[in-house]
Protein backbone atom coordinates (compact mmCIF):
# COMPACT_ATOMS: atom_id res chain seq x y z
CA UNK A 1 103.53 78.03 227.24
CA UNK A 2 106.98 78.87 225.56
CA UNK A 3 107.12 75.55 225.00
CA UNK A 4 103.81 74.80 222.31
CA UNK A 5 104.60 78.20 220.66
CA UNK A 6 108.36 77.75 220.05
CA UNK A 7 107.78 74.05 218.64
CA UNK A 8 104.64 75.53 216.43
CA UNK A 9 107.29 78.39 215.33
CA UNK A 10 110.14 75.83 214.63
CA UNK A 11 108.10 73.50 212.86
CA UNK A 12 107.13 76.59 210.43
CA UNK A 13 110.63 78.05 210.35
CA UNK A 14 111.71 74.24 209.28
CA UNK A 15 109.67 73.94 206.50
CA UNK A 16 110.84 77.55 204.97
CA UNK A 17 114.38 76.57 205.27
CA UNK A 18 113.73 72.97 203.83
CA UNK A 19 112.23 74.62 200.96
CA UNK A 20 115.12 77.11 200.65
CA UNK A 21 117.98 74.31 200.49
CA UNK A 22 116.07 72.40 197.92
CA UNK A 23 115.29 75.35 195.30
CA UNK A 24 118.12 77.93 195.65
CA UNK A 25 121.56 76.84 194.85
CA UNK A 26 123.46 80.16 194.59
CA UNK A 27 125.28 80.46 198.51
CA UNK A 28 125.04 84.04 198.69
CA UNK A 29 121.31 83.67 197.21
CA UNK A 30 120.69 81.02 199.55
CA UNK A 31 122.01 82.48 202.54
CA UNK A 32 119.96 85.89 202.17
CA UNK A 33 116.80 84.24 201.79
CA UNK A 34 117.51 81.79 204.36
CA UNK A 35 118.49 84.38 207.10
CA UNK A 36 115.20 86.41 206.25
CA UNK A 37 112.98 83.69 207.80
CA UNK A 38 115.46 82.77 210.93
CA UNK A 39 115.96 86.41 212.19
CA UNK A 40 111.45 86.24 212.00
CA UNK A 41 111.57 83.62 214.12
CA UNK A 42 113.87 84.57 216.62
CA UNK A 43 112.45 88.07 217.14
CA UNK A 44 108.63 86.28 217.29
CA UNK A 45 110.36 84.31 220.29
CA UNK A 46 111.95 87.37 221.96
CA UNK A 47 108.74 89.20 221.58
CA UNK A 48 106.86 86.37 223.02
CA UNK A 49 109.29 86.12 226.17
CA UNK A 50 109.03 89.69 226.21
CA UNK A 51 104.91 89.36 226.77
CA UNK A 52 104.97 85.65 228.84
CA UNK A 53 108.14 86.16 231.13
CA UNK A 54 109.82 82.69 232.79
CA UNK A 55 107.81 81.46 235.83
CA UNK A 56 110.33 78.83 237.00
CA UNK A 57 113.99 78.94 236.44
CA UNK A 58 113.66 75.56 235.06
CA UNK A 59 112.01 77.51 231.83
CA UNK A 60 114.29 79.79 231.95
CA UNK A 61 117.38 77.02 231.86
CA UNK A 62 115.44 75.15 229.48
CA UNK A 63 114.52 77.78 226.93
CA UNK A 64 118.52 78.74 226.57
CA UNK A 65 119.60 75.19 226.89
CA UNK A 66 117.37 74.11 224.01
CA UNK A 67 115.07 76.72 222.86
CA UNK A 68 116.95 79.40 221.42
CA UNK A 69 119.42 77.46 220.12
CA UNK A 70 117.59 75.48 217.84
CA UNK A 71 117.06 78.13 216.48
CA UNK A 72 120.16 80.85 216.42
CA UNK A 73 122.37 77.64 215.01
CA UNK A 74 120.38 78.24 211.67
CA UNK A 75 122.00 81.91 211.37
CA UNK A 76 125.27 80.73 212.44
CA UNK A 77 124.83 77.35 209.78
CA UNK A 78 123.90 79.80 206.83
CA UNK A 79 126.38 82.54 207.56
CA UNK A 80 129.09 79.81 207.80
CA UNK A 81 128.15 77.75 205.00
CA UNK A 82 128.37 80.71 202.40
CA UNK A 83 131.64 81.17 203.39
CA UNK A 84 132.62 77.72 202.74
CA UNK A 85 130.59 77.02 199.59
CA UNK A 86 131.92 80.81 197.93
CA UNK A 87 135.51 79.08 198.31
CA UNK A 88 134.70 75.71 196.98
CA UNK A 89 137.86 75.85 194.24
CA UNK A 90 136.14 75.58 190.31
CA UNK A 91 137.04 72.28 188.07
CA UNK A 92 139.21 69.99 189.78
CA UNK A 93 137.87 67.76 192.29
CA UNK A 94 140.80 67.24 193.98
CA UNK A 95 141.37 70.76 195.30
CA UNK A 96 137.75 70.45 196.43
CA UNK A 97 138.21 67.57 198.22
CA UNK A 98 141.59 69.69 199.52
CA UNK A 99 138.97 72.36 200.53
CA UNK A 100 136.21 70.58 202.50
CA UNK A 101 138.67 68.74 204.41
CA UNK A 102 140.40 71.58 205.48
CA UNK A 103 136.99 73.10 206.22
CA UNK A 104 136.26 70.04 208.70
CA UNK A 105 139.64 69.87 210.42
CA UNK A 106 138.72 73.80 211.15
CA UNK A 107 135.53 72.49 213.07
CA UNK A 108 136.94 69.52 214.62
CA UNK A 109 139.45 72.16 215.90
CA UNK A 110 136.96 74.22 217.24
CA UNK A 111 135.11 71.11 219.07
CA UNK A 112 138.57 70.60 220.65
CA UNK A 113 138.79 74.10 221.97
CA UNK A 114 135.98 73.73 223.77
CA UNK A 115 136.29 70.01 224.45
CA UNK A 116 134.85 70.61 227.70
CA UNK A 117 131.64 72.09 226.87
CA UNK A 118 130.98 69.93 223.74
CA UNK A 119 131.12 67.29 226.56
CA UNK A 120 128.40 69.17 228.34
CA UNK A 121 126.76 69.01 225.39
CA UNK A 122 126.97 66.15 224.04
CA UNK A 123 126.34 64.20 227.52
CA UNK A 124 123.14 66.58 228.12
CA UNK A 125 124.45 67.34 231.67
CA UNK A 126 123.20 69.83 234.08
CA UNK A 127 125.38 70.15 236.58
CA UNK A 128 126.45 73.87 235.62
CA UNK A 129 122.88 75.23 233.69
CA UNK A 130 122.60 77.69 236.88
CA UNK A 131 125.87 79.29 235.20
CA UNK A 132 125.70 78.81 231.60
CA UNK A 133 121.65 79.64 231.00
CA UNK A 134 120.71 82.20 233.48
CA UNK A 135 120.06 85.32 232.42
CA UNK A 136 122.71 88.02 234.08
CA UNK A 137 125.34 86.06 235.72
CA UNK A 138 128.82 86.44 235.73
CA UNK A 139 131.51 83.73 234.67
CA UNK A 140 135.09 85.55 233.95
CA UNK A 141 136.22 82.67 231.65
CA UNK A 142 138.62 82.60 228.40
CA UNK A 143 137.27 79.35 227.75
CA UNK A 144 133.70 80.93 226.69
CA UNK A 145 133.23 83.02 223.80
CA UNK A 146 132.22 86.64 222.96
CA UNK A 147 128.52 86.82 222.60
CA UNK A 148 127.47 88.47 219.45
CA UNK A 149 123.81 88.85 220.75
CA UNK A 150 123.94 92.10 223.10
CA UNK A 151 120.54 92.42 224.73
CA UNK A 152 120.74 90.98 228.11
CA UNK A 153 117.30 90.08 228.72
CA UNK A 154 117.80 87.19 225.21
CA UNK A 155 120.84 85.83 225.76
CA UNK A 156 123.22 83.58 228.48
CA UNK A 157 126.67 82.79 229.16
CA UNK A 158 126.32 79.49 226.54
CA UNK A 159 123.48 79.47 224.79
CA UNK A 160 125.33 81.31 221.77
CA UNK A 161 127.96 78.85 222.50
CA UNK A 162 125.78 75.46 222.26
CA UNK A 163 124.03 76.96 219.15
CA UNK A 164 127.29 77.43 217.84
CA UNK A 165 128.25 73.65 218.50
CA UNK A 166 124.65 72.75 216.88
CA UNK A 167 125.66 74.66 213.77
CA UNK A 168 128.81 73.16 212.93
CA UNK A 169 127.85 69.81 213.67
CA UNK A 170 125.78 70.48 210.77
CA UNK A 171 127.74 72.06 208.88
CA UNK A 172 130.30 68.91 209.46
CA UNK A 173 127.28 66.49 208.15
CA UNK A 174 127.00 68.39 205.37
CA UNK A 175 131.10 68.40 204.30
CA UNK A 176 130.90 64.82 205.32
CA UNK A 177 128.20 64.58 202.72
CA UNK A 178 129.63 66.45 200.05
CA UNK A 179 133.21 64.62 200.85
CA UNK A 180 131.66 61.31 200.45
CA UNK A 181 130.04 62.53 196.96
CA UNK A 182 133.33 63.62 195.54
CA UNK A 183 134.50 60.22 196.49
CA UNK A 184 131.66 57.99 195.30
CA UNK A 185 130.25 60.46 192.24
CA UNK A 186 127.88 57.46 191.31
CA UNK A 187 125.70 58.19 194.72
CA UNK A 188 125.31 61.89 193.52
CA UNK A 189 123.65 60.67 190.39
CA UNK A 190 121.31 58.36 191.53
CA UNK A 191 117.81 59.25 190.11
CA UNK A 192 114.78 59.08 192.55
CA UNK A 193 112.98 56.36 192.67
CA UNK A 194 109.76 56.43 190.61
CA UNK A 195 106.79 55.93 193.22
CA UNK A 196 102.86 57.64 194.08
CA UNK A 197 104.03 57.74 197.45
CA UNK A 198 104.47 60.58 199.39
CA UNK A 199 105.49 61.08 203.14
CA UNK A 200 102.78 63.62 204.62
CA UNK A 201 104.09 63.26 208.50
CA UNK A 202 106.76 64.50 210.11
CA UNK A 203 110.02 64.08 208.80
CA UNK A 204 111.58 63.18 212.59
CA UNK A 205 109.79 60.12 212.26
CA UNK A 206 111.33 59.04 209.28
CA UNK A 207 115.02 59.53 211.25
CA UNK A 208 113.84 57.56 213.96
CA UNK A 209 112.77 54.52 211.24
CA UNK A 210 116.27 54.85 209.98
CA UNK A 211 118.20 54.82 213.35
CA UNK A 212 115.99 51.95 214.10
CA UNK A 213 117.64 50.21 211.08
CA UNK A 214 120.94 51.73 211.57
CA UNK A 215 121.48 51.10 215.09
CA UNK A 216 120.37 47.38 214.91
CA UNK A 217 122.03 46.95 211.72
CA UNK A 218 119.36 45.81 208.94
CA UNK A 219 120.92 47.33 206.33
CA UNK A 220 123.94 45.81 204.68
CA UNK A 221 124.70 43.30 207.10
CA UNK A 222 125.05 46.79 209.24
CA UNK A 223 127.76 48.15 207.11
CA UNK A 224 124.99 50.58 205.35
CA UNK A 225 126.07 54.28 207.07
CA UNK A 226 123.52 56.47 208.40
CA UNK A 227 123.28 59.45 205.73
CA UNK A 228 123.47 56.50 203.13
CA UNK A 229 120.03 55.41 204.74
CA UNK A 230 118.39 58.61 205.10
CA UNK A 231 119.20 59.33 201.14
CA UNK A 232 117.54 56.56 200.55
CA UNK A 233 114.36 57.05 202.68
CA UNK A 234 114.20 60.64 201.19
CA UNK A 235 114.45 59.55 197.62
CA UNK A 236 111.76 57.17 197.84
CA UNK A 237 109.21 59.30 199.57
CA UNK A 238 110.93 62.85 198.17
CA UNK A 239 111.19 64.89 201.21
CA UNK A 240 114.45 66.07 202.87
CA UNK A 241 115.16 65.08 206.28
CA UNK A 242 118.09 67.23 207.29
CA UNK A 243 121.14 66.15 208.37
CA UNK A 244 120.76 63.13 210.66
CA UNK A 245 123.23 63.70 213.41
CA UNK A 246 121.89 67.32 213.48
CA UNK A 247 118.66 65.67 214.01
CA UNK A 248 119.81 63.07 216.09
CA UNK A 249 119.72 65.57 218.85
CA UNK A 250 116.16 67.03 218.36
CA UNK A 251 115.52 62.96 219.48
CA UNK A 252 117.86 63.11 222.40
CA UNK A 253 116.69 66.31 224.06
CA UNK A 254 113.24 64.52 224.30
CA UNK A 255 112.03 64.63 228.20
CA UNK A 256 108.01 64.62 228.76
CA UNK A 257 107.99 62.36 225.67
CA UNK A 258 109.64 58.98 225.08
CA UNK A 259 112.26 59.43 222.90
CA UNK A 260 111.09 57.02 220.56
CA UNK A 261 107.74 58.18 220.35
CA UNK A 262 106.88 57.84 216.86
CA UNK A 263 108.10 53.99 216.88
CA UNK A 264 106.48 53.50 220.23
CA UNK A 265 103.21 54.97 218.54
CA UNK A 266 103.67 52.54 215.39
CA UNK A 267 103.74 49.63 217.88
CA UNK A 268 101.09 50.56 220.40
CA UNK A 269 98.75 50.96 216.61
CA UNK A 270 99.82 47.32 215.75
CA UNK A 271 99.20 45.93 218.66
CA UNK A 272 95.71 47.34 218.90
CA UNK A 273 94.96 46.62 215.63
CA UNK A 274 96.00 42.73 216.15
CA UNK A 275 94.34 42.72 219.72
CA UNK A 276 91.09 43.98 218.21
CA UNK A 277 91.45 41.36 215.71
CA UNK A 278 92.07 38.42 218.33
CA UNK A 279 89.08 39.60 220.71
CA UNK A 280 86.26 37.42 220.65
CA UNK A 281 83.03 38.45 219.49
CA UNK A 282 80.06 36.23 219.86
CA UNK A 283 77.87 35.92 216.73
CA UNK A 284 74.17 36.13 217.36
């Protein structure tokens, strides 16, 4: 049950905070109104748990594993990325460049501090969940940090902690990004290209297309980078996928679903379509 309402609410929350990045450029503007529609969301899901407590402790592990935060590393993203954009030095481009790469060695730092855990993470292991998302027990650790979130009943040993690791692999996308513009200007002036069409699905499908491409190497002899392919993708069909290797992980936390279910969907439709074709029909 947590699990159809929280993807209905994070689909919706998406959206607002898609729209947000593409029409408000001002960072303390941007985080304001960005941090309105998170802190919604998150008390519509502590409500709801609130109403619809855990049957299992499988739902429990999973909603704090996954659940919550997808969507508490938005707060943490926002917050964070004021602080770095209000610092971004004026005029020259080479104290900018100074800046963001300061900025990422400050997260790649952090990602070392808890090199353990980012592990975890990363690997999508399970060995410790019992410890890190259960609601009221104990670990006496130095290696975790101080959750902000005080109410008991909403929050874990890690689950701040993995949202936090969420966040600032975003956030290192995203100086990655603006690092790579700085370098190349030309790619930051590249006009859209002029077409009717229009992507009306889901933009996850569009990132599995171009890790399809990426991954087997289509592109450039496979030189072509990831976020080069995604900028591509979203200037022909204007929408804005997000940050790939952010997304990346919406893909890999995929369980009662194949993880390439949208590509697995667009083959199953060909293949019907061509078997259909094929069949014989008699002709009275």
């Amino acid at each position: 049950m947590i699990q159809k309402f929280s993807e209905k609410l994070y689909q919706k929350l998406e959206r607002e905070l898609e729209q947000i990045a593409i029409e408000v450029s001002d960072p303390l503007l941007k985080m304001k109104t960005a941090l309105k529609p998170i802190a919604f969301a998150l008390k519509q899901l502590r409500n709801f748990l609130n109403e619809n407590p855990f049957s299992a402790k499988e739902d429990e592990i999973r909603f704090f594993k996954y659940i919550k935060p997808n969507f508490y590393c938005w707060q943490i993203y926002f917050t964070e990325l004021y602080t770095i954009e209000s610092r971004i030095p004026l005029g020259e481009t080479k104290a900018q460049l100074e800046h963001f790469r300061k900025e990422l060695l400050y997260i790649e730092r952090f990602f070392s501090q808890y090199q353990f855990h980012y592990q975890y993470y990363k690997l999508n292991a399970n060995e410790l969940d019992d410890l890190y998302f259960i609601r009221g027990v104990e670990i006496q650790s130095v290696l975790l940090p101080e959750l902000p979130d005080p109410d008991p009943n909403f929050s874990t040993n890690s689950d701040y902690l993995f949202a936090k690791m969420k966040a600032y692999e975003m956030l290192k996308d995203w100086l990655e990004h603006k690092i790579m513009e700085i370098k190349n200007p030309d790619s930051k002036n590249q006009n859209s290209i002029d077409t009717k069409l229009k992507w009306t699905g889901d933009t996850i499908n569009l990132l599995e297309i171009a890790y399809g491409w990426y991954f087997t190497g289509q592109i450039n002899d496979g030189k072509a980078n990831i976020i080069d392919i995604v900028k591509t993708i979203e200037q022909v069909f204007k929408v804005n996928i997000g940050r790939p290797y952010r997304r990346l992980s919406e893909i890999r936390q995929r369980k009662r679903l194949s993880r390439t279910k949208y590509i697995d969907e667009m083959a199953s439709a060909i293949t019907k379509k061509l078997d259909d074709e094929d069949e014989y029909k008699p002709v009275y």
